[in-house]
Protein backbone atom coordinates (compact mmCIF):
# COMPACT_ATOMS: atom_id res chain seq x y z
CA UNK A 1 -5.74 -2.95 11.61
CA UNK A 2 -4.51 -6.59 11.71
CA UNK A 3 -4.17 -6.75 15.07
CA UNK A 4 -7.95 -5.14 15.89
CA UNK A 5 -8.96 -7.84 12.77
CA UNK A 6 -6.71 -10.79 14.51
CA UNK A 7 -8.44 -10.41 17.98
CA UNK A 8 -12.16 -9.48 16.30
CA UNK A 9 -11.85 -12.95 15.05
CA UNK A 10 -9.92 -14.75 17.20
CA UNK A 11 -12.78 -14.25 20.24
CA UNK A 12 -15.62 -14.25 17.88
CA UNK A 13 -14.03 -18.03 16.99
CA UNK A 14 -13.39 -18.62 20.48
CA UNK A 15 -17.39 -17.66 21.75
CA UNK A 16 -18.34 -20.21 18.71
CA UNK A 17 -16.03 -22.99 19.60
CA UNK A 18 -16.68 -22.68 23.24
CA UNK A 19 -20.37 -22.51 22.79
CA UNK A 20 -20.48 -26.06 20.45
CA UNK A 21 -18.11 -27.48 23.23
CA UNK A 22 -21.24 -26.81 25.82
CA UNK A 23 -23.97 -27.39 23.85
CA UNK A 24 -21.95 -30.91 23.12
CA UNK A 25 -21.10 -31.79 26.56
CA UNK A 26 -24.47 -31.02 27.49
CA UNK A 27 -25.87 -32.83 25.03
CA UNK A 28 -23.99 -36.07 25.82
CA UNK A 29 -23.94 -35.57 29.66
CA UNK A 30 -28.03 -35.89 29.02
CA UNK A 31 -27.93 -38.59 26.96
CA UNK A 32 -25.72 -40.71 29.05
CA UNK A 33 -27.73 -40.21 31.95
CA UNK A 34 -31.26 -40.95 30.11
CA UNK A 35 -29.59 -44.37 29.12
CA UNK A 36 -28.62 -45.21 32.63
CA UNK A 37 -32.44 -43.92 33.96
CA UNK A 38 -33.97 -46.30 30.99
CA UNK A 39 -31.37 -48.71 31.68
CA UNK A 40 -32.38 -48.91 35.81
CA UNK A 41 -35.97 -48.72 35.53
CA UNK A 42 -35.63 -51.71 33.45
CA UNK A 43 -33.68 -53.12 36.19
CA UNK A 44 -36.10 -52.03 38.91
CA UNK A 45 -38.92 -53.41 36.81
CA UNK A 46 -37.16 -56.99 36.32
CA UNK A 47 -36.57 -56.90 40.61
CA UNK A 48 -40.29 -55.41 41.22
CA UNK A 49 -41.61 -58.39 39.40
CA UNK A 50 -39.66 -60.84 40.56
CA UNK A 51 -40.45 -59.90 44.55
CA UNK A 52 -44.18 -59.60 43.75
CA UNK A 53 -43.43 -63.39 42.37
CA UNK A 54 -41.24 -64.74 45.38
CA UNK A 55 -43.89 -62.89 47.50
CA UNK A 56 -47.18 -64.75 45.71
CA UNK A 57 -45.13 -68.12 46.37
CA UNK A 58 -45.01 -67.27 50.15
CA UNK A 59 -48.32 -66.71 50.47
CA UNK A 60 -49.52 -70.09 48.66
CA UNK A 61 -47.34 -72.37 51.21
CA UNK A 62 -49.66 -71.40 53.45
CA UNK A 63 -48.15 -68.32 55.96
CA UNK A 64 -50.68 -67.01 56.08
CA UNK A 65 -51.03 -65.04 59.26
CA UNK A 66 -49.78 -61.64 58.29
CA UNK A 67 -47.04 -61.64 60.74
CA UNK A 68 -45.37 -64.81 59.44
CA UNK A 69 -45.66 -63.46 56.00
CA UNK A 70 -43.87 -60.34 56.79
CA UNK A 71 -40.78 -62.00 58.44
CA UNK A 72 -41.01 -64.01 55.63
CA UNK A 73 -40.92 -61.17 53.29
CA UNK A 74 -38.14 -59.31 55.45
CA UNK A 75 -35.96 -62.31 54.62
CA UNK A 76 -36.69 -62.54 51.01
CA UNK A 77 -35.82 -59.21 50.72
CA UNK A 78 -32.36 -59.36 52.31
CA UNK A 79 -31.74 -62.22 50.34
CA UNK A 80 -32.34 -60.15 47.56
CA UNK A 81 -31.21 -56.21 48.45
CA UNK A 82 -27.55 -58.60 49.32
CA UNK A 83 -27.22 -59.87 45.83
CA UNK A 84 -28.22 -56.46 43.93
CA UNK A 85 -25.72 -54.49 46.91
CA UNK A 86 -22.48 -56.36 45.12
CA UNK A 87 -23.92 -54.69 41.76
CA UNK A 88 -23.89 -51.46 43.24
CA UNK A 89 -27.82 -51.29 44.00
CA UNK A 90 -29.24 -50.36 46.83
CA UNK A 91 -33.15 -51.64 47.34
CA UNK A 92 -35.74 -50.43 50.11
CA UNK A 93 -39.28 -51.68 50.73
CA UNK A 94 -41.49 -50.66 53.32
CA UNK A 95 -44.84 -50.62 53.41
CA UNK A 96 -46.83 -47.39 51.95
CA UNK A 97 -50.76 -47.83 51.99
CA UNK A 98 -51.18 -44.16 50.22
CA UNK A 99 -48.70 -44.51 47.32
CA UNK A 100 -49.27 -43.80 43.90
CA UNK A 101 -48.68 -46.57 41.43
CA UNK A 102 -46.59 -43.90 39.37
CA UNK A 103 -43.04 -44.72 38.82
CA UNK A 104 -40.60 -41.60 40.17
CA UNK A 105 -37.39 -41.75 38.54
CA UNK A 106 -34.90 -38.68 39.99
CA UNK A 107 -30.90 -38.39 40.06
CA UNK A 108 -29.53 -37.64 43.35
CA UNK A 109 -26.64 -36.18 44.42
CA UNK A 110 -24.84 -37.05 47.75
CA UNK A 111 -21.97 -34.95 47.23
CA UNK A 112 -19.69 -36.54 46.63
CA UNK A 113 -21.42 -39.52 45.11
CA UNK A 114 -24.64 -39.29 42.57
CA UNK A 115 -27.71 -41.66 42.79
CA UNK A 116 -30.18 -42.61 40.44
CA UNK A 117 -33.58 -42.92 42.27
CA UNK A 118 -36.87 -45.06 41.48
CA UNK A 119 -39.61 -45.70 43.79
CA UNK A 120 -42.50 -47.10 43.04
CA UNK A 121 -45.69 -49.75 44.61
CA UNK A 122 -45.56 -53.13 43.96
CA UNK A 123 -47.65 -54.97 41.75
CA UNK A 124 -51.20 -56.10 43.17
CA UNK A 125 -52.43 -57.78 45.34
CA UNK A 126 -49.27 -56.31 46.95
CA UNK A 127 -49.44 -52.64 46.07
CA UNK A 128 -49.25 -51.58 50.39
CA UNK A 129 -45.44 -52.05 49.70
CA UNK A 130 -43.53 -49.48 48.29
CA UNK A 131 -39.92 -50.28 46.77
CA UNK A 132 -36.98 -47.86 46.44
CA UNK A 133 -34.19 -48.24 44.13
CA UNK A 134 -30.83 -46.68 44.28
CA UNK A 135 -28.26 -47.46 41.87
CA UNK A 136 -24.51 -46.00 42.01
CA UNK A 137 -23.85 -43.27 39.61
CA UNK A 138 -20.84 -41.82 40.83
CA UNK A 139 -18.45 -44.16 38.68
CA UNK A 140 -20.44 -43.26 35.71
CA UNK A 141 -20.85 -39.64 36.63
CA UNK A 142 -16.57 -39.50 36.62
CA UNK A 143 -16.42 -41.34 33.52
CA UNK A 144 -19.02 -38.04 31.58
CA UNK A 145 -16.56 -35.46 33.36
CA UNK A 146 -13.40 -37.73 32.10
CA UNK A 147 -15.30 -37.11 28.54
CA UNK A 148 -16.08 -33.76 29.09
CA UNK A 149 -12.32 -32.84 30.07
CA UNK A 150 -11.12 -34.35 27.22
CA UNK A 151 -13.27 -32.64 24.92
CA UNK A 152 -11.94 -29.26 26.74
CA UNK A 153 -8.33 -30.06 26.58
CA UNK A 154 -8.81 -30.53 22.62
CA UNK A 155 -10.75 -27.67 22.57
CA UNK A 156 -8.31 -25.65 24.22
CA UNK A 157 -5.16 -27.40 22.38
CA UNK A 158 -7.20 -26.71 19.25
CA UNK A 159 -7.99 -22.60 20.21
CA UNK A 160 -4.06 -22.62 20.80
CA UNK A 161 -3.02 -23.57 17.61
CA UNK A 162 -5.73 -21.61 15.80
CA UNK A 163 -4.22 -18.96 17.15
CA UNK A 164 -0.64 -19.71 15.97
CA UNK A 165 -2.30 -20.58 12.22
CA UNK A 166 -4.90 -17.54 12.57
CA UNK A 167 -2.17 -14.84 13.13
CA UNK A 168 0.09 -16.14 10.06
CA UNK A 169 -3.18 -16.31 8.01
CA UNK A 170 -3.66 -12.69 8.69
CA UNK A 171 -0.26 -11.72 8.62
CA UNK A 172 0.12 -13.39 4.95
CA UNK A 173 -3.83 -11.73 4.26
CA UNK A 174 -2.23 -8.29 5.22
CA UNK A 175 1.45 -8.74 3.82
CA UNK A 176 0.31 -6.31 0.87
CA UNK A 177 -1.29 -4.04 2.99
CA UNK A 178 1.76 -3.37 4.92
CA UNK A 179 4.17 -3.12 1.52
CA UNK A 180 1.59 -0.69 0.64
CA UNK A 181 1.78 1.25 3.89
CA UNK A 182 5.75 1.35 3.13
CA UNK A 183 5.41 2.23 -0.07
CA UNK A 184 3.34 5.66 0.77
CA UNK A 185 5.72 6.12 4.24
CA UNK A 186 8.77 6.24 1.69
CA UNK A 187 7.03 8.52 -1.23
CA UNK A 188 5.77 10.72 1.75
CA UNK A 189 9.92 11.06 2.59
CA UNK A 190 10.44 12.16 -0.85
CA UNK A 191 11.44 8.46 -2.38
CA UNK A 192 8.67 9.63 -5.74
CA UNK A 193 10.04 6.22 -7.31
CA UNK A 194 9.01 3.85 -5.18
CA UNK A 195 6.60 1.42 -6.57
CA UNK A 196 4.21 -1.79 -5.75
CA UNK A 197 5.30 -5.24 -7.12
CA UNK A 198 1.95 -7.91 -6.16
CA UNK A 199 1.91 -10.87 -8.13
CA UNK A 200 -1.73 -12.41 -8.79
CA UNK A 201 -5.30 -10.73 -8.93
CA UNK A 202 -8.28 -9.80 -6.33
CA UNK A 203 -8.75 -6.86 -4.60
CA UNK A 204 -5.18 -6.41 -3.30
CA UNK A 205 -3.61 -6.00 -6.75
CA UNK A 206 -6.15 -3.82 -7.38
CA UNK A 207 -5.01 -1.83 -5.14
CA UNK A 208 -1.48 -1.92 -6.10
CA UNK A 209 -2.29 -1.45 -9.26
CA UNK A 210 -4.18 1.55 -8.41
CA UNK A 211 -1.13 3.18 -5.98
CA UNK A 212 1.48 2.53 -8.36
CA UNK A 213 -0.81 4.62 -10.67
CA UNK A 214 -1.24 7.23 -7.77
CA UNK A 215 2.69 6.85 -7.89
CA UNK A 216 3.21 7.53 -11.16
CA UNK A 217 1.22 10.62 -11.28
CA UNK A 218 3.04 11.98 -7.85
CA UNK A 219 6.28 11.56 -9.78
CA UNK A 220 5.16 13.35 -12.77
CA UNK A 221 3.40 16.57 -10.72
CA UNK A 222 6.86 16.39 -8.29
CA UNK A 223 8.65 16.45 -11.82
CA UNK A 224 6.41 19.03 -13.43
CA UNK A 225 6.61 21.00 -10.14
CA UNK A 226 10.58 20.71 -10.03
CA UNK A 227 10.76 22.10 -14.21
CA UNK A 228 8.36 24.62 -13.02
CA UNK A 229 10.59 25.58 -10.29
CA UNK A 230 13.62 26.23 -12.31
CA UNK A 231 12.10 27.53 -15.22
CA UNK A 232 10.77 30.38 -13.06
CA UNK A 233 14.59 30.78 -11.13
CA UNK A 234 15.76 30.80 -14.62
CA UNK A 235 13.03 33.19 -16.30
CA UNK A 236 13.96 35.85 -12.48
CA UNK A 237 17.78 35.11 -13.01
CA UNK A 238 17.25 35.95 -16.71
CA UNK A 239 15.31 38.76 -16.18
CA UNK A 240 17.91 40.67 -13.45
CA UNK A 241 20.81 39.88 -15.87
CA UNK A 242 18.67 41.26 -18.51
CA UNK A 243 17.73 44.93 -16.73
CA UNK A 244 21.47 45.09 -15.17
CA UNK A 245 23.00 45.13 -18.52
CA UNK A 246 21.07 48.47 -19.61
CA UNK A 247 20.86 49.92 -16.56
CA UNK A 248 24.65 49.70 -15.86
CA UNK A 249 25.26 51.44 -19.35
CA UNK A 250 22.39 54.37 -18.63
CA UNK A 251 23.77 54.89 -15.11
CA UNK A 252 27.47 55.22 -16.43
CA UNK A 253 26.21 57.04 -19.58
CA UNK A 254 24.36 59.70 -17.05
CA UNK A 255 27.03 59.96 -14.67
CA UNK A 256 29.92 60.65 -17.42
CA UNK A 257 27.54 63.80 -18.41
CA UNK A 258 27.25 64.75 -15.45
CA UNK A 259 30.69 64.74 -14.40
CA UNK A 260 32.57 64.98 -17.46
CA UNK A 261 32.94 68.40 -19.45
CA UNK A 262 31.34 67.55 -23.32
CA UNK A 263 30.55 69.46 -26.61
CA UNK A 264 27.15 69.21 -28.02
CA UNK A 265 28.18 66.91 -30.35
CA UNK A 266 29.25 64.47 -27.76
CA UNK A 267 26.29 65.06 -25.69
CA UNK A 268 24.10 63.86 -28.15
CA UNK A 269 25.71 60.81 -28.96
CA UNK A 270 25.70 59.53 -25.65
CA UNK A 271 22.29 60.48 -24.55
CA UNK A 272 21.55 58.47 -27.86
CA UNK A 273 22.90 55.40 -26.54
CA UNK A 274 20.61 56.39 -22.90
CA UNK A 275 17.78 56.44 -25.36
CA UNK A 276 18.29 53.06 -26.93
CA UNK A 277 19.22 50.99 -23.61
CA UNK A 278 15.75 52.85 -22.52
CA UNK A 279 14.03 51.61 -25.65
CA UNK A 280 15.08 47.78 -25.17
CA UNK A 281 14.09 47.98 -21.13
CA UNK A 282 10.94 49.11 -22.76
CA UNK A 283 10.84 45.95 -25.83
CA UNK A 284 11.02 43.39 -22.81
CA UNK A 285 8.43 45.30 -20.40
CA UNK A 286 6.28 45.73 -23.53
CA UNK A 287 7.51 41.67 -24.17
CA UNK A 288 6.37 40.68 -20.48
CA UNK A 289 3.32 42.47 -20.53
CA UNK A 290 2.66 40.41 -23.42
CA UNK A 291 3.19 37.27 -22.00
CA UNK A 292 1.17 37.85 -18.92
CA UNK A 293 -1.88 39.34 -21.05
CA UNK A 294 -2.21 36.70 -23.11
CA UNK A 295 -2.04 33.73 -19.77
CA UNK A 296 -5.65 34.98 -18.85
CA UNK A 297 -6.97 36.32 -22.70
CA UNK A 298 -9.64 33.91 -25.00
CA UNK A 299 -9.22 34.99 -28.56
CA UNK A 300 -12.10 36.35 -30.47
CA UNK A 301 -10.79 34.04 -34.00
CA UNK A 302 -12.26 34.47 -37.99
CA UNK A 303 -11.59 33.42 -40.98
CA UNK A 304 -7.33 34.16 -42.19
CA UNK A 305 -6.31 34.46 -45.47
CA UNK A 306 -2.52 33.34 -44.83
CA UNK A 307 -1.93 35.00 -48.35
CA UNK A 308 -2.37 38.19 -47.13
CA UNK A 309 -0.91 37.72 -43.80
CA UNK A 310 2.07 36.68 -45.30
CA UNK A 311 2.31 39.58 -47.48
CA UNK A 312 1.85 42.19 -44.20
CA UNK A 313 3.85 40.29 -42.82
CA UNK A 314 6.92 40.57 -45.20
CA UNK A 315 5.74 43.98 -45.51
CA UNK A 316 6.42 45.02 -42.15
CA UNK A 317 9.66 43.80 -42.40
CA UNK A 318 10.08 45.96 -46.00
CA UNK A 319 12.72 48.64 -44.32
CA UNK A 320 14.78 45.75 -43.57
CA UNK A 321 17.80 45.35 -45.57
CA UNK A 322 16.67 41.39 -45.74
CA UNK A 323 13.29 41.77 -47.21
CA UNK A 324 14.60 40.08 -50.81
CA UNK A 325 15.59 36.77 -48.42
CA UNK A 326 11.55 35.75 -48.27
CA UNK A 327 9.62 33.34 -50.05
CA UNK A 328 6.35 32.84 -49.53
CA UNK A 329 4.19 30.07 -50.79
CA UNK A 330 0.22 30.16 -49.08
CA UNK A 331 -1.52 27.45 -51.49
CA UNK A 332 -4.41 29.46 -51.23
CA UNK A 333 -5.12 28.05 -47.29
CA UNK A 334 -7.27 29.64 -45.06
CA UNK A 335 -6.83 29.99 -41.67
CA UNK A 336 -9.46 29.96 -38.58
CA UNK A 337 -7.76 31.78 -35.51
CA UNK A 338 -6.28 35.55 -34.23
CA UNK A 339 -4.72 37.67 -36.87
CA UNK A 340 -3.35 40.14 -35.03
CA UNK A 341 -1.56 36.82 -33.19
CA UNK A 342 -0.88 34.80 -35.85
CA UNK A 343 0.81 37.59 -37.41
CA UNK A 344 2.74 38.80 -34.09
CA UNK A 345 3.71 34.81 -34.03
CA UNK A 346 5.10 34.97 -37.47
CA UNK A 347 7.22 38.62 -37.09
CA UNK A 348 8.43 36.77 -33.96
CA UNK A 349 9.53 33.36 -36.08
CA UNK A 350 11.04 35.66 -39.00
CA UNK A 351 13.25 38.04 -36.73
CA UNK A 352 14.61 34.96 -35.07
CA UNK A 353 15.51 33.64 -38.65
CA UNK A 354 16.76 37.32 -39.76
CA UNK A 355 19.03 37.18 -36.96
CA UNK A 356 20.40 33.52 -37.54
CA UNK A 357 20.96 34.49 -41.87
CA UNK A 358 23.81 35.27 -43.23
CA UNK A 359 22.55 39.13 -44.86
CA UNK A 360 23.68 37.88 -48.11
CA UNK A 361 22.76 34.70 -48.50
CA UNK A 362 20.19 33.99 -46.27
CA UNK A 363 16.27 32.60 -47.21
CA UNK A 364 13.76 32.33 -45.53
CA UNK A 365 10.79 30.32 -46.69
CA UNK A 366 6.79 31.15 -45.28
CA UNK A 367 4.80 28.25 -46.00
CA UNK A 368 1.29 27.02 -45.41
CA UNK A 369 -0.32 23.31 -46.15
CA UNK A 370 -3.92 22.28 -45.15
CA UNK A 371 -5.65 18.78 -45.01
CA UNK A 372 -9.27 17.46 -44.03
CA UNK A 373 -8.08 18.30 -40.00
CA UNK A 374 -5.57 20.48 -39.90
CA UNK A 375 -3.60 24.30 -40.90
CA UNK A 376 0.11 24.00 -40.61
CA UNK A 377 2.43 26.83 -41.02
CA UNK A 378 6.01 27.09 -41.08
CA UNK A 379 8.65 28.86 -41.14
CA UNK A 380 11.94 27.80 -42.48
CA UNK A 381 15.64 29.38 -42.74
CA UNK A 382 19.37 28.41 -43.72
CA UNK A 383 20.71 29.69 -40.95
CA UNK A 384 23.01 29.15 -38.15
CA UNK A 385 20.69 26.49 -36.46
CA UNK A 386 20.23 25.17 -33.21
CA UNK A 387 22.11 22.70 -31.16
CA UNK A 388 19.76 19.47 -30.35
CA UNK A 389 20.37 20.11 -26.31
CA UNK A 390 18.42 23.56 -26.84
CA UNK A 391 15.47 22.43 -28.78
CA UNK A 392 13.29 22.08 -25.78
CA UNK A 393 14.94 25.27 -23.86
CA UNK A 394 14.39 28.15 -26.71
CA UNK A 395 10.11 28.54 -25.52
CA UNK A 396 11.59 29.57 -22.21
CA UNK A 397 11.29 33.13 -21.84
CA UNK A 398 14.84 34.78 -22.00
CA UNK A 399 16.41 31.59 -23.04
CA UNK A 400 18.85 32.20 -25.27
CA UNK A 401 21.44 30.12 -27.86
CA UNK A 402 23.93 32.23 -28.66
CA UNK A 403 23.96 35.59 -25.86
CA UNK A 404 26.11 37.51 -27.35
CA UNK A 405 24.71 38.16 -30.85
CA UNK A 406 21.16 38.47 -29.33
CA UNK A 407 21.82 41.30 -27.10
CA UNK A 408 24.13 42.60 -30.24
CA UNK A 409 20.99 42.17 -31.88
CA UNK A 410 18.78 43.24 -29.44
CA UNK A 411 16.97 40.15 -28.78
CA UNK A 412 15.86 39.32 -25.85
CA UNK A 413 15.13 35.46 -25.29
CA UNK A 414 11.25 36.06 -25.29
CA UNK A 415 10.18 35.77 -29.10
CA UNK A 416 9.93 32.02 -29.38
CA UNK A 417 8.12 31.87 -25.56
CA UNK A 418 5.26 34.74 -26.88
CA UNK A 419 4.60 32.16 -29.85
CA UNK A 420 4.74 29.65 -27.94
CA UNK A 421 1.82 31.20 -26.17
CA UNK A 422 0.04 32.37 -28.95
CA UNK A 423 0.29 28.60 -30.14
CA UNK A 424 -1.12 27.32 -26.81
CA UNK A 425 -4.06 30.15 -26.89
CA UNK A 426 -4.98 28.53 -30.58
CA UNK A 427 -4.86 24.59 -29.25
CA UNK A 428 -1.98 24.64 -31.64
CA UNK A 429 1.20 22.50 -31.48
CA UNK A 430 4.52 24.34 -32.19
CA UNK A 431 7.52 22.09 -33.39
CA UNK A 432 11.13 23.11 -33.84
CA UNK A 433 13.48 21.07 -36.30
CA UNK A 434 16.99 22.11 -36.35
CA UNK A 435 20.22 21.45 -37.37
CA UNK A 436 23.67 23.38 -37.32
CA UNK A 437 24.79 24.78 -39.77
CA UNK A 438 22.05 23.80 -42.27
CA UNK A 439 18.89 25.62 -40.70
CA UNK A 440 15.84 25.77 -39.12
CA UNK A 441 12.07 25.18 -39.41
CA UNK A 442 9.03 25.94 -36.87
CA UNK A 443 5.89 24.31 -37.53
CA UNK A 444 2.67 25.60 -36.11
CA UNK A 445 0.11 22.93 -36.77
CA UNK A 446 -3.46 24.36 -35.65
């Protein structure tokens, strides 16, 4: 592009500069040479009159026989074309009975010398003669081409260094240009943090301004992209540790009956434990089918009373052996949204807090506070906690802070990611405050 816009302009200056230099030269050659015409038939005007004199003084003495006078004449003439010759003029007269009394001024060229020509009658009673005038233009003629070679050389001296100053014009015009082209050449190899530093304003900073914005969001897709990318090796990791676990124990379960010799009793028991690593495969399918629903679903919401859905929900959980660690405290707020997700969010939130309790001394705490703009509800526990460097893992499905007491437990790493979702579906914002030892509390601000 600078090159194609460094020879555009550089001819396109070149056809202008060249063009003045002719019109110029032109111009003066012209009006040199109508100076020296005005300038000669001045001259030839001055000698015209003064033969037509010399000739009237002849012709009073008395010669008056038309031979005489002619000789006469011939010698005046001489005496004259001599003196004009060292001049360099050249004078004819010879006699011309038809000519016109119009002056005809012409330049000649003799190659290699140049003439200006004026003939012309004389003056009455004399007007048979006819004198010629020839004056030496060649001097004259070499001192316009000196000019005019002159004027090229500068013109060409001066289309030289226009060149030189042109290109580095250019190249300083296009400087940012080119960082810019570098720029994008090392974010297209993968350098996401390379960025545009132009100092000043116009069109070119724009333009910075604009890539380095371009940048930014690159980096932050690449970013998003990368997260994206190992959440979902994580979440397929996850999930094959996950099925392996259960499907090792019913595979060795069935093959001991098989092989091995066992009571009733015994036979029982273990197809017990087939049954309950069958039922947990089926919690996560059931889990995941959840998750994947709800990615394409638009809840049908009305109006919650989170009284009453706190009551089912601590109601559900009335078999449980930590149904007397709930407090619930509503302040009478009502709630636009889901039920049947809302209250799947908060059995979710409470087993997690179940499991992190102490069975005899653990609380949980359902709350609910409402302004002009917003519904939040939270749930709160004394429990274990969670370490800081987790807090922004624990929504990822199958993510899990402590492995061992989960699958003890039978959790599964997907609770907090299904209310995540359920938050999402709402336009709701789901925050996690934690600390160990002292508890934790998940806000759901709709």
């Amino acid at each position: 592009m600078k090159l194609r816009a460094y020879i555009a302009t550089y001819i396109l200056f070149l056809a202008v500069l060249f063009l003045c230099f002719t019109i110029i030269s032109a111009y003066m050659s012209n009006a040199q040479l109508d100076m020296y015409k005005q300038k000669c038939l001045r001259e030839f005007q001055t000698i015209s009159r003064t033969l037509v004199a010399d000739i009237s003084v002849l012709a009073l003495r008395g010669h008056n026989l038309p031979e005489n006078l002619a000789a006469e004449i011939d010698i005046l003439f001489n005496v004259h074309a001599r003196n004009l010759e060292r001049s360099g003029i050249l004078i004819n007269l010879h006699e011309a009975w038809d000519a016109s009394p119009v002056y005809a001024v012409s330049f000649v060229r003799n190659s290699p010398e140049y003439f200006i020509r004026i003939s012309a009658p004389l003056a009455a009673p004399f007007e048979h003669y006819t004198l010629t005038y020839y004056f030496d233009f060649a001097q004259h003629m070499s001192d316009i081409r000196r000019v005019q070679n002159v004027l090229l050389f500068i013109c060409v001296l001066f289309s030289a260094v226009t060149a030189v100053v042109l290109y580095f014009i250019l190249a300083k015009i296009f400087e940012p240009l080119g960082v810019v082209s570098k720029a994008s050449r090392n974010i297209a190899n993968g350098r996401y943090t390379e960025r545009i530093n132009i100092i000043g304003t116009g069109e070119i900073k724009a333009v910075a301004d604009d890539f380095n914005q371009m940048a930014n969001e690159i980096e932050k897709h690449i970013q998003e992209l990368k997260e994206e990318t190992e959440r979902k090796q994580r979440f397929a990791d996850n999930l094959a540790h996950e099925m392996r676990t259960p499907l090792t124990a019913i595979l060795g379960y069935a093959e001991y009956i098989q092989k091995a010799v066992c009571d009733e009793e015994k036979t029982i028991r273990l197809t017990g434990r087939i049954a309950e690593r069958a039922r947990y495969m089926n919690d996560i399918a059931e889990l995941l089918m959840q998750l994947a629903t709800l990615r394409e679903y638009t809840p049908e919401k009305s109006e919650i009373n989170i009284q009453h859905l706190f009551e089912d929900v601590t109601q559900t959980l009335s078999d449980s052996r930590e149904k007397n660690m709930f407090r619930c405290n509503s302040n009478n707020v009502v709630l636009n949204g889901h039920e049947g997700l809302i209250k799947s969010l908060l059995l979710n939130l409470c087993m997690n807090s179940i499991r992190a309790c102490d069975s005899e001394n653990g609380q949980i705490r359902l709350s609910a506070q409402a302004d002009a703009n917003s519904v939040t509800i939270s749930v709160s526990d004394n429990g274990c906690g969670i370490p800081p460097e987790s807090l922004e893992k624990v929504t990822e499905a199958f993510y899990r802070v402590d492995k061992a007491r989960s699958a003890k437990d039978g959790g599964a790493g997907l609770g907090l990611a299904l209310c995540k979702q359920i938050a999402d579906l709402h336009n709701a914002e789901l925050q996690i405050e934690s600390a160990i030892g002292k508890g934790t509390t998940v806000s759901v601000t709709f």
